[in-house]
N, C-alpha and C. Protein backbone atom coordinates (compact mmCIF):
# COMPACT_ATOMS: atom_id res chain seq x y z
N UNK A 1 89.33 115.84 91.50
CA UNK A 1 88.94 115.33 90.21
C UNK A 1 88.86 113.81 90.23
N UNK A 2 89.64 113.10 90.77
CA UNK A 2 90.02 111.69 90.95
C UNK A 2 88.44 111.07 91.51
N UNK A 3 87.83 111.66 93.19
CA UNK A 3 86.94 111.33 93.57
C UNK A 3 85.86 111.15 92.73
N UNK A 4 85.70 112.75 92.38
CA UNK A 4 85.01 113.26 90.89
C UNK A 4 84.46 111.99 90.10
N UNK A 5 85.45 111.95 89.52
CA UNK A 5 85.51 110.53 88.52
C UNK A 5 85.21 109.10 88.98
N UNK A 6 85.27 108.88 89.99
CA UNK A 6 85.02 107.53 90.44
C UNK A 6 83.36 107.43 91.05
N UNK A 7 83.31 108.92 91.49
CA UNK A 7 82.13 108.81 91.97
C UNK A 7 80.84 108.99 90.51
N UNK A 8 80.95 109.79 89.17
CA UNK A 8 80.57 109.02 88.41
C UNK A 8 80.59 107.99 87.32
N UNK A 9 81.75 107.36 87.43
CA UNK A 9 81.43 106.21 87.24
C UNK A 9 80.60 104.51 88.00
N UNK A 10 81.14 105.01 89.15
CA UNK A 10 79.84 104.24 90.13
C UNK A 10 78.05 105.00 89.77
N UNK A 11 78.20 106.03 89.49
CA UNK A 11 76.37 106.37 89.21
C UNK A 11 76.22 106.02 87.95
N UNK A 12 77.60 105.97 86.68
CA UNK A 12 76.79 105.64 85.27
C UNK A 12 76.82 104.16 85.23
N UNK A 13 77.60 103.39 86.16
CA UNK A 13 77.48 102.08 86.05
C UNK A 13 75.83 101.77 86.92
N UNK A 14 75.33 102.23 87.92
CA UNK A 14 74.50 101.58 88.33
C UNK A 14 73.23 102.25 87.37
N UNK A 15 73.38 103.23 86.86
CA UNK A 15 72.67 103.67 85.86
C UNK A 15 72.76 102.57 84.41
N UNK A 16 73.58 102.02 83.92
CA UNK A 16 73.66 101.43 82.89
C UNK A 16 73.26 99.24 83.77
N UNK A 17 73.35 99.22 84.86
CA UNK A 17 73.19 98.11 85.33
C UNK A 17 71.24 98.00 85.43
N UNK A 18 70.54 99.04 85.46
CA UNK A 18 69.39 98.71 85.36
C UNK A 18 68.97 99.86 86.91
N UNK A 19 69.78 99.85 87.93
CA UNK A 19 69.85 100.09 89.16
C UNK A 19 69.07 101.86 89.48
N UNK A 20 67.79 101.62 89.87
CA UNK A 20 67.55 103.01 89.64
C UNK A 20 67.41 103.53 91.22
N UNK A 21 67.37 102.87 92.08
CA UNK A 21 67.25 103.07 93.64
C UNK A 21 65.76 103.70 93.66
N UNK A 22 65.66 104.40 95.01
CA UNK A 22 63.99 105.64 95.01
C UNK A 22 65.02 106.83 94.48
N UNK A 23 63.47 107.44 94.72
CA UNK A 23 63.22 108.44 93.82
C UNK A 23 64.29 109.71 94.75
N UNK A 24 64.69 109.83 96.13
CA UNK A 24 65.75 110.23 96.52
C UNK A 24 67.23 110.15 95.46
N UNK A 25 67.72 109.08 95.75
CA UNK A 25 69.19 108.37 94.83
C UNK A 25 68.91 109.14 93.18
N UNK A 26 67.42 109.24 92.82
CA UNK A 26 67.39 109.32 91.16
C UNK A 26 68.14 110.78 91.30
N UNK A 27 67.48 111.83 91.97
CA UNK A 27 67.56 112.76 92.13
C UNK A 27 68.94 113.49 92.53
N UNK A 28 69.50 112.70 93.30
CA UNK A 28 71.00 113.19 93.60
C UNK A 28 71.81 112.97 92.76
N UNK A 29 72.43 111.70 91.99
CA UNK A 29 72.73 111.22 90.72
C UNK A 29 71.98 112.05 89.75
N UNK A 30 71.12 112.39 89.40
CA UNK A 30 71.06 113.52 88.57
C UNK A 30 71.31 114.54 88.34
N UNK A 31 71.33 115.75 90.14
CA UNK A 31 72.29 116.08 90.23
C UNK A 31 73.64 116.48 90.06
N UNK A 32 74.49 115.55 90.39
CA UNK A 32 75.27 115.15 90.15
C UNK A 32 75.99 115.44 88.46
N UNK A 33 75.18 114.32 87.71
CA UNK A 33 75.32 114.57 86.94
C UNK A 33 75.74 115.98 85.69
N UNK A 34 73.95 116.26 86.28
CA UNK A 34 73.89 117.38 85.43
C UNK A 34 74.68 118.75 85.88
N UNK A 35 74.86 118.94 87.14
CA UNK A 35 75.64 119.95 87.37
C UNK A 35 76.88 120.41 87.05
N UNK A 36 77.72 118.69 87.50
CA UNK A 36 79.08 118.76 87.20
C UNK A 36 79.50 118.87 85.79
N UNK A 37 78.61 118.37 84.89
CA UNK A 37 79.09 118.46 83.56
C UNK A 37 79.78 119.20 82.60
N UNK A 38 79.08 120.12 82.51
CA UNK A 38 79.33 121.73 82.52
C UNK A 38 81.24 122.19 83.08
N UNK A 39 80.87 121.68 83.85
CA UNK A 39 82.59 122.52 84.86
C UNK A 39 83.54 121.36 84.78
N UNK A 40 82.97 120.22 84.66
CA UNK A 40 84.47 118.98 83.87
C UNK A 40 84.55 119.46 82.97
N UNK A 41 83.90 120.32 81.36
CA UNK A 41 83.77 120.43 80.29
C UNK A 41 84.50 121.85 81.09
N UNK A 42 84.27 122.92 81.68
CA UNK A 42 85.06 124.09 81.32
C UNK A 42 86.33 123.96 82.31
N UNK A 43 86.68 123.05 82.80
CA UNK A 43 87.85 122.36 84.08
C UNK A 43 89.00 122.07 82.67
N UNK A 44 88.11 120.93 81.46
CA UNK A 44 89.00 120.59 80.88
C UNK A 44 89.97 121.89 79.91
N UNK A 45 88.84 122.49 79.24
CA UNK A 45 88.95 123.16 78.63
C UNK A 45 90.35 124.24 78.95
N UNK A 46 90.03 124.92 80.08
CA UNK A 46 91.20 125.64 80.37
C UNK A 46 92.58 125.28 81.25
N UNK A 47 92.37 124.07 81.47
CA UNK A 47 93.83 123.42 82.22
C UNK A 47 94.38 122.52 80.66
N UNK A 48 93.96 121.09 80.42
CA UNK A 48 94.49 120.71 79.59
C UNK A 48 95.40 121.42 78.38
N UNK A 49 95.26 122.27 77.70
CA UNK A 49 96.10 123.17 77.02
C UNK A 49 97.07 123.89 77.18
N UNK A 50 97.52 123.64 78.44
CA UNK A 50 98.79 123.71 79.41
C UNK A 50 99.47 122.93 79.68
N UNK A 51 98.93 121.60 79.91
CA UNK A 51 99.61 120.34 80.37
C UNK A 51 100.48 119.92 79.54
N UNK A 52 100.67 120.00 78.08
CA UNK A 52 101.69 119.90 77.74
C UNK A 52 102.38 120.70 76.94
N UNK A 53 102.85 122.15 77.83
CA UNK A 53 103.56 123.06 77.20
C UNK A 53 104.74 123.16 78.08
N UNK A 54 106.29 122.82 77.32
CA UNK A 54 106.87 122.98 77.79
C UNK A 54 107.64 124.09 78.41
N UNK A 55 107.35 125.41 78.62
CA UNK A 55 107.83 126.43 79.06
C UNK A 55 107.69 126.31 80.31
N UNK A 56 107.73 127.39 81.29
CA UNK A 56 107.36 127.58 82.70
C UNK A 56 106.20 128.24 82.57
N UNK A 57 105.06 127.52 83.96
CA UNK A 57 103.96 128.04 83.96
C UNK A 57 103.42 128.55 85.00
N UNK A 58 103.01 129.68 85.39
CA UNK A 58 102.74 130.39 86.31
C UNK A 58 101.48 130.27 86.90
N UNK A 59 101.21 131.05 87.95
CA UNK A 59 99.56 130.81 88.48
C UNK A 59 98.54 131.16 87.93
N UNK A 60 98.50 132.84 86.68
CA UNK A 60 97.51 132.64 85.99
C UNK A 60 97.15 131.50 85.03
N UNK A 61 98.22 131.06 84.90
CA UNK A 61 97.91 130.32 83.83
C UNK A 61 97.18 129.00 84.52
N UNK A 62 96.63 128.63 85.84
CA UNK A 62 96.09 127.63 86.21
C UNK A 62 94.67 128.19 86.85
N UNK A 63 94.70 129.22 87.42
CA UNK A 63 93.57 130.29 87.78
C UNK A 63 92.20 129.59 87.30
N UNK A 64 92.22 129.46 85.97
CA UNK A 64 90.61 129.39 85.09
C UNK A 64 89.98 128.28 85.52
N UNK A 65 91.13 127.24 85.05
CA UNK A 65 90.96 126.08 85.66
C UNK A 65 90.23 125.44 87.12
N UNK A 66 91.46 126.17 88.17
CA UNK A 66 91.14 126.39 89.78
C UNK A 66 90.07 126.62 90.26
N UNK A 67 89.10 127.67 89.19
CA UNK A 67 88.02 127.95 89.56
C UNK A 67 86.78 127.13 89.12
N UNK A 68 86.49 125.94 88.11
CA UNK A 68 86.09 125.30 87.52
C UNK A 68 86.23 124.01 88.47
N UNK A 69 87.42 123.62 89.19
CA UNK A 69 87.40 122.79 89.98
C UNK A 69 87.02 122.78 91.20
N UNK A 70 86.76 123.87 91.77
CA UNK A 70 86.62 124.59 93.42
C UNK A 70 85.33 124.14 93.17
N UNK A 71 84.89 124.97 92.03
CA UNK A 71 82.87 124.85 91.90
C UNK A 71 83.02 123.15 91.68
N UNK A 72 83.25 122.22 91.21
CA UNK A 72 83.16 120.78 91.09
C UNK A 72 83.52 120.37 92.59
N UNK A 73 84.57 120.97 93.32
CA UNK A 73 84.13 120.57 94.55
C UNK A 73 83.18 120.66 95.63
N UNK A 74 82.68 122.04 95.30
CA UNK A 74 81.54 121.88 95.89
C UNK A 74 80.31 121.09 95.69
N UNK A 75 80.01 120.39 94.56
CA UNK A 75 79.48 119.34 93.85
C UNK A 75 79.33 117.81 94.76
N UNK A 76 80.58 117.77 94.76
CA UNK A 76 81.29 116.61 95.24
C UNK A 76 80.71 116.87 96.66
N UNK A 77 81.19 117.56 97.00
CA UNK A 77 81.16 117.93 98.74
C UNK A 77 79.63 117.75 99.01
N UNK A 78 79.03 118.50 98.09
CA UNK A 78 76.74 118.06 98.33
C UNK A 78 76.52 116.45 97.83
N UNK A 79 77.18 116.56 96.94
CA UNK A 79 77.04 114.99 96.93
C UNK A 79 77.03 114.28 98.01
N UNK A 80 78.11 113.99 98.61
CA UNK A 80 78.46 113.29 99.62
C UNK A 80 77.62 113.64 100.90
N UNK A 81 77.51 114.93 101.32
CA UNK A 81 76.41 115.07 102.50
C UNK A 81 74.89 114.55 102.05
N UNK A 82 74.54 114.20 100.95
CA UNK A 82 73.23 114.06 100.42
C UNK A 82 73.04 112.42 100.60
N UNK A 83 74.33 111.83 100.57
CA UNK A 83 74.25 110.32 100.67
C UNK A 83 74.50 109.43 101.37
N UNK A 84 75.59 110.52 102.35
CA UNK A 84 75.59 109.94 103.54
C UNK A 84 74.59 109.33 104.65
N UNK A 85 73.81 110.25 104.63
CA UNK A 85 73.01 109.96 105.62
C UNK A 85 71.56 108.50 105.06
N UNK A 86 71.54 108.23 104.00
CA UNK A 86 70.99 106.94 103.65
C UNK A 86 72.21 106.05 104.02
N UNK A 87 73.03 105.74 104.57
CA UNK A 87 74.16 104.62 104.86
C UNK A 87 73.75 104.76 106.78
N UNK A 88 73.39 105.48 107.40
CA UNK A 88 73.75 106.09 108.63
C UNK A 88 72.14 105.45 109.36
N UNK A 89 72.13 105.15 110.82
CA UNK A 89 71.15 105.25 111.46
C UNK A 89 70.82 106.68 111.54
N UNK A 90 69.56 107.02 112.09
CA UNK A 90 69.38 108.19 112.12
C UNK A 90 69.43 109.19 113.52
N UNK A 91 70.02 108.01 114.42
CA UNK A 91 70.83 109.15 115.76
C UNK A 91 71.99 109.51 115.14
N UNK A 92 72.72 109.25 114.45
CA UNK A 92 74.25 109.78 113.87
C UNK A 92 74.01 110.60 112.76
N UNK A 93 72.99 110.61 112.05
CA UNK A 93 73.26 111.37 111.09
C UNK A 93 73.76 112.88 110.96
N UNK A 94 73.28 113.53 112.10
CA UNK A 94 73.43 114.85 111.91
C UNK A 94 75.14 114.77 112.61
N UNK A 95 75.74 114.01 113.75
CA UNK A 95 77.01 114.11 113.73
C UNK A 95 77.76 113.47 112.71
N UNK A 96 77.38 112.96 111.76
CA UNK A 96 78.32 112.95 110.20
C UNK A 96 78.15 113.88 109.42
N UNK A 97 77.18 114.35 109.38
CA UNK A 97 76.82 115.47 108.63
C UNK A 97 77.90 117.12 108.92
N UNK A 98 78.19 116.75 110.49
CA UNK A 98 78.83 117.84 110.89
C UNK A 98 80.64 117.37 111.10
N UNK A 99 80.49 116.04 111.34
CA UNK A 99 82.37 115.97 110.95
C UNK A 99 82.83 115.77 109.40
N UNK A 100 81.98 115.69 108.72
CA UNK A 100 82.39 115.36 107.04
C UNK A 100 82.88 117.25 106.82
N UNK A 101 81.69 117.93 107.32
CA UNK A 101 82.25 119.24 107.02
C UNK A 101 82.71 119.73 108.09
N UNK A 102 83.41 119.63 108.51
CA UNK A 102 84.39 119.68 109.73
C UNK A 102 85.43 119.31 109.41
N UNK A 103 85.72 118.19 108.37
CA UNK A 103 86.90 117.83 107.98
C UNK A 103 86.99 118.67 106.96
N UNK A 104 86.28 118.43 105.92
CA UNK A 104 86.51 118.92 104.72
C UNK A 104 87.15 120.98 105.00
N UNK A 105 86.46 121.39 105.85
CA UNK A 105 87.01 122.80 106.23
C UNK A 105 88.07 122.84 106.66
N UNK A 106 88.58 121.80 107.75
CA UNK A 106 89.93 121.53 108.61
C UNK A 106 91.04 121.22 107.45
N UNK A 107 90.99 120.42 106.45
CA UNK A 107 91.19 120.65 105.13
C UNK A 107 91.98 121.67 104.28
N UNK A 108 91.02 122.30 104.36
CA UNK A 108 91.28 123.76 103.81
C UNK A 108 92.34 124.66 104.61
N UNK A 109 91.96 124.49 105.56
CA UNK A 109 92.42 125.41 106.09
C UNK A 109 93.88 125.01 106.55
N UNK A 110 94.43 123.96 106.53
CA UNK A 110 95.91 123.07 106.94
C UNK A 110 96.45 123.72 105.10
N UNK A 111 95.57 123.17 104.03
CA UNK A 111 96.12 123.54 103.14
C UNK A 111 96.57 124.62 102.64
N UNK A 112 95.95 126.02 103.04
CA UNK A 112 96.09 127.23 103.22
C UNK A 112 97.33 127.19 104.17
N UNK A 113 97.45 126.99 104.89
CA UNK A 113 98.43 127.12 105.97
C UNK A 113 100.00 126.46 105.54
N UNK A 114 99.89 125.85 104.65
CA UNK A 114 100.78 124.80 103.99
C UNK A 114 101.30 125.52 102.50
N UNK A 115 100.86 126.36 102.18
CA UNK A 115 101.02 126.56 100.44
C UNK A 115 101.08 127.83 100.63
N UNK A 116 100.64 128.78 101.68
CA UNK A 116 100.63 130.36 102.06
C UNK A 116 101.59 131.07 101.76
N UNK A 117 103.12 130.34 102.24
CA UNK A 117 104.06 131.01 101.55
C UNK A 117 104.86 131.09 100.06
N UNK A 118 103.97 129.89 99.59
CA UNK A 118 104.02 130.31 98.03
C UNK A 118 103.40 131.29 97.11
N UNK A 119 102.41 131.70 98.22
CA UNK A 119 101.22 132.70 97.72
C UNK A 119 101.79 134.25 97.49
N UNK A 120 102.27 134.10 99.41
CA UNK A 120 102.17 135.54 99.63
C UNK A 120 104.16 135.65 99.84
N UNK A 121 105.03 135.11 99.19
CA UNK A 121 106.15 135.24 98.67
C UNK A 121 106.79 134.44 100.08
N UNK A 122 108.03 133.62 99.32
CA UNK A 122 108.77 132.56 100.75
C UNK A 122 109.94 133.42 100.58
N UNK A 123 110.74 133.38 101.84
CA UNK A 123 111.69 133.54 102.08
C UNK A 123 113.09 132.26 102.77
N UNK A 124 114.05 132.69 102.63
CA UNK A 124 114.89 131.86 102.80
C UNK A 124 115.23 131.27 101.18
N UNK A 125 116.08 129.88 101.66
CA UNK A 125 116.76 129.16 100.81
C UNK A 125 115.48 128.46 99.61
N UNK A 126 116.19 127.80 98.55
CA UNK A 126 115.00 127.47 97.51
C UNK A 126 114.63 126.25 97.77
N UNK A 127 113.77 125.72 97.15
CA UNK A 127 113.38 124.15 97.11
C UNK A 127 114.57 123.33 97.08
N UNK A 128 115.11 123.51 96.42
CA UNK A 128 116.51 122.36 95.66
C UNK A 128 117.10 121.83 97.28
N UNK A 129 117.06 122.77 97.61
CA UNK A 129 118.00 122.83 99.60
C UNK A 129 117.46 122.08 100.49
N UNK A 130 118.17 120.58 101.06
CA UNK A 130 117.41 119.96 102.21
C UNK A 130 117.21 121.00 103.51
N UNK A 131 117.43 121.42 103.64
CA UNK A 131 117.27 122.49 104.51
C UNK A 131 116.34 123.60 104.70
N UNK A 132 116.12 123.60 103.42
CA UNK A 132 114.72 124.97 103.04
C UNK A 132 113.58 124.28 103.91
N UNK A 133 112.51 125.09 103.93
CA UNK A 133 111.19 125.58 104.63
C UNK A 133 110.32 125.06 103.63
N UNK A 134 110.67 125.12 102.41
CA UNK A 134 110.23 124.92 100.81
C UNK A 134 109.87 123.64 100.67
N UNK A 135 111.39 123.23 100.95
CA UNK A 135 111.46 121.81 100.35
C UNK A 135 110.62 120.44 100.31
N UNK A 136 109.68 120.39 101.52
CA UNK A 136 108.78 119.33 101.60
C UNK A 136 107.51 119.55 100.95
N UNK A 137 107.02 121.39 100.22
CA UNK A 137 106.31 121.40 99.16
C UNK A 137 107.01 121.10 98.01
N UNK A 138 107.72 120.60 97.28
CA UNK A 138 108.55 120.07 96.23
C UNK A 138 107.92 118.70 96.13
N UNK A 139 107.05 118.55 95.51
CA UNK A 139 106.63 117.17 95.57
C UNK A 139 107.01 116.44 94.54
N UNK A 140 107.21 117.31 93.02
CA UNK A 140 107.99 116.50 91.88
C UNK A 140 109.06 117.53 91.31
N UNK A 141 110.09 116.84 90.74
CA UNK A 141 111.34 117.32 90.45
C UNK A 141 111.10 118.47 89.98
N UNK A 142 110.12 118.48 88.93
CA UNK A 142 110.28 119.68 88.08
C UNK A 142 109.99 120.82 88.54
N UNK A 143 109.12 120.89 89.85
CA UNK A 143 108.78 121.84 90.43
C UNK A 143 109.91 123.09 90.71
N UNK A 144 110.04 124.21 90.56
CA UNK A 144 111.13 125.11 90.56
C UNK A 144 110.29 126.00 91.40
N UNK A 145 110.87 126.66 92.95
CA UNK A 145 110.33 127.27 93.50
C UNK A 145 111.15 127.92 94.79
């Protein structure tokens, strides 16, 4: 979401600066635009109304959300292969083209590998425990797990 956001505000600023680039740049920034809109608007919709409820909150309750952001990443993710390659000579392009998503999968897949046993149930000691397996996913206090 963070990228998300920075990346349009760099297109509504060069959009509001006069800055229209060719007719490539119009097109991706529009893009952009118009796609993501939609799924920031249904991203907000079903996470924010959680954020500040103080009970305990479980995974459906972030689900709607999760899925609203996955599709914005894929957004993000065409974005970025779409613009890269105007920054790039054009012997490299196709090997950026293939380590951007190379990372971005390598990514995934560390993160999967990292959060798995919260998924599919952890064993051993809890978060609270320097010792747990847990404990270095504990990233803020409140986390109970």
């Amino acid at each position: 979401m963070a990228l998300y956001a920075v990346m349009q505000v760099c297109v509504l600023v060069r959009h509001k600066r006069g800055y229209l680039g060719n007719l490539e740049e119009q097109e991706r920034d529009c893009r952009l635009t118009q796609s993501s809109a939609w799924l920031v608007v249904g991203w907000a919709l079903h996470y924010l109304p959680f954020y500040g409820m103080g009970r305990v909150l479980y995974f459906h309750h972030y689900f709607p959300a999760l899925i609203f952001s996955s599709m914005l990443s894929g957004v993000v993710l065409d974005y970025i292969l779409r613009m890269v390659p105007g920054f790039l000579p054009a012997n490299i392009r196709l090997s950026a083209h293939h380590w951007i998503i190379g990372t971005y999968l390598a990514g995934i897949v560390y993160s999967f590998y990292l959060f798995a046993p919260l998924a599919y149930g952890m064993d051993g000691s809890i978060s609270v425990h320097e010792n747990s397996t847990m404990h270095g996913l504990r990233w803020l206090d409140t986390w109970e797990f």
